[in-house]
Protein backbone atom coordinates (compact mmCIF):
# COMPACT_ATOMS: atom_id res chain seq x y z
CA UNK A 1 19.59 -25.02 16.01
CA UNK A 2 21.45 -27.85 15.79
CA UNK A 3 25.15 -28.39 14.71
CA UNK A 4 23.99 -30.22 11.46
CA UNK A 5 21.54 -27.58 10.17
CA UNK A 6 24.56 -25.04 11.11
CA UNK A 7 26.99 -26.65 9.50
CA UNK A 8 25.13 -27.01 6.36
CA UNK A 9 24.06 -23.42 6.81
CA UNK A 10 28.06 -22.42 6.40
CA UNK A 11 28.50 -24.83 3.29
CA UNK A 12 25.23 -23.16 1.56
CA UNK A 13 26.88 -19.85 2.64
CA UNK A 14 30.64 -20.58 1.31
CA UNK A 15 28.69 -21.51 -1.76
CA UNK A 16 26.42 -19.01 -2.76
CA UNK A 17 27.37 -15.91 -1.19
CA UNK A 18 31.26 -16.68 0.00
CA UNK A 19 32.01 -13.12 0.86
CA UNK A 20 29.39 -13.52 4.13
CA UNK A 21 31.23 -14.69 7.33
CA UNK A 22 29.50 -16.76 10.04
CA UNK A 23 29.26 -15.58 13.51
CA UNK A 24 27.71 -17.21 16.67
CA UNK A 25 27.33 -15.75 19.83
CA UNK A 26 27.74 -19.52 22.28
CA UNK A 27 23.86 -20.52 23.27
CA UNK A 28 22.62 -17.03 22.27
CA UNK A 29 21.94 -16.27 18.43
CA UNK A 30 23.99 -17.08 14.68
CA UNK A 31 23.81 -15.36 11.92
CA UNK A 32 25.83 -14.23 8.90
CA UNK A 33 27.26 -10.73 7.51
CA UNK A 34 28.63 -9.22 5.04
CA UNK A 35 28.53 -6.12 2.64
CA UNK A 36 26.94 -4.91 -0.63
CA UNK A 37 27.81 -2.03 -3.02
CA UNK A 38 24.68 -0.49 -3.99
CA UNK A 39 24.13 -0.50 -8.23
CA UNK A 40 23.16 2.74 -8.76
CA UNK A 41 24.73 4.81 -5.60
CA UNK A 42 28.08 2.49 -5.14
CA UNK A 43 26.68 3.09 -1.32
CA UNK A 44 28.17 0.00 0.93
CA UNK A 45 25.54 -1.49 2.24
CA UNK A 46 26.37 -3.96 5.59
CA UNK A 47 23.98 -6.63 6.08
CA UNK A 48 23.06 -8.90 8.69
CA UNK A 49 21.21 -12.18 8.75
CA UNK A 50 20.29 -13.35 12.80
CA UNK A 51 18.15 -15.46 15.13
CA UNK A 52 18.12 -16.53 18.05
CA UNK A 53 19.38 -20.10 18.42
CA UNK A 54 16.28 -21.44 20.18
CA UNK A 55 14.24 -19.91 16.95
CA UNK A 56 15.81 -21.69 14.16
CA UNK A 57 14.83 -23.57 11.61
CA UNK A 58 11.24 -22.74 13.09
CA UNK A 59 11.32 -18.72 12.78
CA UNK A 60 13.47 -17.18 9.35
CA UNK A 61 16.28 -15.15 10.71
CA UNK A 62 15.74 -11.33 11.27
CA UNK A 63 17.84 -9.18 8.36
CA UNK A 64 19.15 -5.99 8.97
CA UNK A 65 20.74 -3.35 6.66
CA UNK A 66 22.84 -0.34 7.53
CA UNK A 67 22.00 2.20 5.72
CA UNK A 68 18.20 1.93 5.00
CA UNK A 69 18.50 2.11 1.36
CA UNK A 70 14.50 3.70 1.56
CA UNK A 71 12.57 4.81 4.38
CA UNK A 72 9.11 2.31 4.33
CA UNK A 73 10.24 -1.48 4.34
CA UNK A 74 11.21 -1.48 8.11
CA UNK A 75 9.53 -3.28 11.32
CA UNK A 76 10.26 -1.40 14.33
CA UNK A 77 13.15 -3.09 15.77
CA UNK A 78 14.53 -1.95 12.50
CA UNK A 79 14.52 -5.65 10.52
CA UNK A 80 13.71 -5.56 6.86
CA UNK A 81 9.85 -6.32 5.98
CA UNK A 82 9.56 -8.32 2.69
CA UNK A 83 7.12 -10.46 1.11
CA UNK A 84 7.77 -13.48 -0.43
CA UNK A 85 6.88 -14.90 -3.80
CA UNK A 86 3.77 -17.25 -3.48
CA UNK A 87 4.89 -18.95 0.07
CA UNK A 88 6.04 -18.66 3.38
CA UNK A 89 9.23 -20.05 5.18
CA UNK A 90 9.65 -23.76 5.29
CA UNK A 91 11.86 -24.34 8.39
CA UNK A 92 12.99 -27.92 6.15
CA UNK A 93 14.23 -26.44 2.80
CA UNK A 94 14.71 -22.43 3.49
CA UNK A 95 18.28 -21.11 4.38
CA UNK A 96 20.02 -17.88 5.99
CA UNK A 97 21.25 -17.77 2.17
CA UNK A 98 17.72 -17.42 0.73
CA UNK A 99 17.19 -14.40 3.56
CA UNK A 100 20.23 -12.81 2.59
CA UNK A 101 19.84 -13.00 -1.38
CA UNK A 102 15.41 -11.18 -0.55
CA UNK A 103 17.79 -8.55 0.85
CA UNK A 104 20.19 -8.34 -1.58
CA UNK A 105 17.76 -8.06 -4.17
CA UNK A 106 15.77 -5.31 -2.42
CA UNK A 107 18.87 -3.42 -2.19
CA UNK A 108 19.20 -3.68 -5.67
CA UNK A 109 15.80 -2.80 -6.55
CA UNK A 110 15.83 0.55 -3.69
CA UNK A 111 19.86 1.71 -4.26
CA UNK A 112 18.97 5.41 -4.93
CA UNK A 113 20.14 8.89 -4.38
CA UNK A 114 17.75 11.04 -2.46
CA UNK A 115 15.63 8.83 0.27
């Protein structure tokens, strides 16, 4: 990733989802995280948006949610597995804040008692 594409990364963040802090780990991985109170439950959700530098723009970021609001929606290194909406990531126009707001939404859609 380059510093460009991260810095403009961090100014889509501030913007659109402003409670989300950066992190970096030097030559390794970035990512962003933050938390989510579930709509039905009030559960606190903790989310986390990563890849590994080498990865990105080509590969969308990993996302991660602690708890599992459901039990079926998970690859086994324990990333979310979504769909999306008639088309696939476009390393040129997608963001981390697209990622994070499929995840958001599937919390909203899966926040219940009893799974």
């Amino acid at each position: 990733m380059t510093s460009l594409r991260w810095q403009a990364e961090v100014y889509k963040m501030r913007e659109c989802l402003p409670t989300f802090r950066a992190f970096t780990k030097p030559g390794v991985e970035a990512g962003f995280y933050g938390r989510v109170c579930g709509p039905r439950t009030r559960r606190i959700y903790e989310i986390v948006a990563r890849t590994p530098l080498r990865d990105y723009p080509q590969h969308e970021p990993g996302v991660y949610i602690d708890p599992h609001p459901e039990s079926h929606h998970w690859i086994r290194d324990n990333r979310l597995c979504y769909q999306r909406n008639g088309h696939h990531w476009n390393p040129a126009t997608n963001t981390f804040a697209e990622v994070l707001a499929i995840a958001i939404r599937y919390i909203n859609e899966f926040d219940r008692e009893g799974d």
